[in-house]
N, C-alpha and C. Protein backbone atom coordinates (compact mmCIF):
# COMPACT_ATOMS: atom_id res chain seq x y z
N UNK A 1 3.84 4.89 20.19
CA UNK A 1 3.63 6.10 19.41
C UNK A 1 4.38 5.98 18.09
N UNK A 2 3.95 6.78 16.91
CA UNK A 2 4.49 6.70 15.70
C UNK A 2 4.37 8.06 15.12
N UNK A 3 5.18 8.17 14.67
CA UNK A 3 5.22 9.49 13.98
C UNK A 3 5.07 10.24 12.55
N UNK A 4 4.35 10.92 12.10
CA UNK A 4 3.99 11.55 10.76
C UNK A 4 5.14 11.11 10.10
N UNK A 5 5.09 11.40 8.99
CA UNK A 5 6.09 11.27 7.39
C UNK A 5 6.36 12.09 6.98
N UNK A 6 4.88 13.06 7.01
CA UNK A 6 4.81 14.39 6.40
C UNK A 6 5.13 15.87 7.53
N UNK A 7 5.04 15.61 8.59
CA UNK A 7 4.52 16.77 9.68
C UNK A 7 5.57 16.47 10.88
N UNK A 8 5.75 15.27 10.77
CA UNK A 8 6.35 14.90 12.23
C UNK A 8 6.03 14.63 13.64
N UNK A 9 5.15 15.11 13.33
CA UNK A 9 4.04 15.11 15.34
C UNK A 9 3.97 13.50 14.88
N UNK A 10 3.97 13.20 16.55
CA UNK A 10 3.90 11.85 17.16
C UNK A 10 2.18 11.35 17.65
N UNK A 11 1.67 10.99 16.64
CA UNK A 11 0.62 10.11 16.88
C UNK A 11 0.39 8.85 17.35
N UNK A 12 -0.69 7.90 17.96
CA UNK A 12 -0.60 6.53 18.43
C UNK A 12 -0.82 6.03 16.71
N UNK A 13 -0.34 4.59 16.83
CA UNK A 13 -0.45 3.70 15.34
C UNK A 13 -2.06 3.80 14.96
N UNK A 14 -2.54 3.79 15.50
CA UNK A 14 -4.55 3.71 15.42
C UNK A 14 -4.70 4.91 14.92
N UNK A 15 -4.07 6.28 14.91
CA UNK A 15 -4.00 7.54 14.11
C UNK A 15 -3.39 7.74 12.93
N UNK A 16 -2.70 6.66 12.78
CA UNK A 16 -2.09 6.90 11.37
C UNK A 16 -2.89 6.48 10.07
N UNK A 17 -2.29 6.88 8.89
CA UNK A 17 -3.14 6.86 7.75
C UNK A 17 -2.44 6.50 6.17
N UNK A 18 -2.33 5.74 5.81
CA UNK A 18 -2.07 5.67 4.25
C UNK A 18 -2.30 7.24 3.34
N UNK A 19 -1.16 7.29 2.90
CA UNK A 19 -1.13 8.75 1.86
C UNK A 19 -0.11 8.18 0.93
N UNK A 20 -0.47 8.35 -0.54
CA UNK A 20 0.76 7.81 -1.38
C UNK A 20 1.73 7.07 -0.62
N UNK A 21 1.83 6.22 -0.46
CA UNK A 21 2.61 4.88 0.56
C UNK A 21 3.18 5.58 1.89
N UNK A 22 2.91 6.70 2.52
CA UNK A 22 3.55 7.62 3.63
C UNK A 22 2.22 7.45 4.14
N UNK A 23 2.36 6.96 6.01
CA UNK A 23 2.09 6.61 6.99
C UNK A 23 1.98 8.45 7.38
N UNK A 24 1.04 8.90 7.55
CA UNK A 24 0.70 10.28 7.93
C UNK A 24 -0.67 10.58 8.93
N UNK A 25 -0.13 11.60 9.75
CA UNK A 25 -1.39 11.61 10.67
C UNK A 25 -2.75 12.21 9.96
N UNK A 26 -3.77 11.89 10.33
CA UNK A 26 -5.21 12.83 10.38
C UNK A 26 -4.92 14.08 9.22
N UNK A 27 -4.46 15.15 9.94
CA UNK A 27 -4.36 16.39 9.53
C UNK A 27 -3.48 16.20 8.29
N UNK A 28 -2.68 15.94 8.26
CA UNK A 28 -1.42 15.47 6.71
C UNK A 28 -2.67 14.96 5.50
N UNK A 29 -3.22 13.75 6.09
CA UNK A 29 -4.49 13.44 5.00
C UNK A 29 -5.40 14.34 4.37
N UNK A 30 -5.86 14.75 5.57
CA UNK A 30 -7.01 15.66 5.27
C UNK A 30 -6.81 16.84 4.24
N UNK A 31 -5.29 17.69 4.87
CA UNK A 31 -4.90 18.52 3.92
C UNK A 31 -4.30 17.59 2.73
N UNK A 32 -4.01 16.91 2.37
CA UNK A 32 -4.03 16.74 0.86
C UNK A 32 -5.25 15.76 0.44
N UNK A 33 -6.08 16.00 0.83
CA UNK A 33 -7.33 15.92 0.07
C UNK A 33 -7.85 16.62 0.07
N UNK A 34 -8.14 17.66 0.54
CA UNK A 34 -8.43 19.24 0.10
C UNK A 34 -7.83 19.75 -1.34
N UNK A 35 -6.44 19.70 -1.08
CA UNK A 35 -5.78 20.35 -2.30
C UNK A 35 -4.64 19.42 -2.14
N UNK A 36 -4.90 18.24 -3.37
CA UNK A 36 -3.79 17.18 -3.61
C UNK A 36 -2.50 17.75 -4.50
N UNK A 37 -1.29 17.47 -4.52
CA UNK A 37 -0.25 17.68 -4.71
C UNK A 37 -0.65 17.49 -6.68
N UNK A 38 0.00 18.86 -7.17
CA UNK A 38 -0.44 18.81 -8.46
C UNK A 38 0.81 17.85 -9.16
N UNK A 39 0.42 17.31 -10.83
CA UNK A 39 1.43 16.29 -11.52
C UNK A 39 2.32 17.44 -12.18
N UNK A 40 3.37 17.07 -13.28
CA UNK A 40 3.78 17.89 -14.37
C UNK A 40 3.09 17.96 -14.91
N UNK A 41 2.04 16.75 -15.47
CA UNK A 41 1.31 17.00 -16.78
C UNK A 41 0.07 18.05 -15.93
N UNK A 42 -0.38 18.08 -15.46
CA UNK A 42 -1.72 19.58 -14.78
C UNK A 42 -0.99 20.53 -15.11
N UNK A 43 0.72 21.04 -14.22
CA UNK A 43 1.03 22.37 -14.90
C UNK A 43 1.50 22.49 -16.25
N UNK A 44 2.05 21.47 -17.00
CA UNK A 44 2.28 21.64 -18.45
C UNK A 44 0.81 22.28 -19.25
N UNK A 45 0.29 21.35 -18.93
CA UNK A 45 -1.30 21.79 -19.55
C UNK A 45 -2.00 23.08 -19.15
N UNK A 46 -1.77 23.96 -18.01
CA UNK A 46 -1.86 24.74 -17.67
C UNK A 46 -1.32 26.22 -17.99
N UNK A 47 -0.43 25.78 -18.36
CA UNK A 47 0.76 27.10 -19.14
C UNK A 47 0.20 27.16 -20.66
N UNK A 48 -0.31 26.15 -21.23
CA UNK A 48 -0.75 26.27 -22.56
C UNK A 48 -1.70 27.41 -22.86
């Protein structure tokens, strides 16, 4: 068993997943590909 990066729940290695170099289960992925983690430059540009 191996465990999230992001979440912590204990998944088998065959469940895990590449996310910005963090080993994350299923659900960790999925939600940030829904709504990926914004940069500075998105909210700088955003406040303008």
């Amino acid at each position: 068993m191996a465990k999230c990066r992001k979440c912590g729940v204990e998944v088998s290695e065959k469940d895990l997943y590449e996310d910005h170099g963090l080993q994350v289960c299923e659900d960790c992925k999925m939600r940030n590909a829904v709504s990926p983690p914004e940069s500075c430059a998105t909210r700088k540009n955003m406040i303008k």
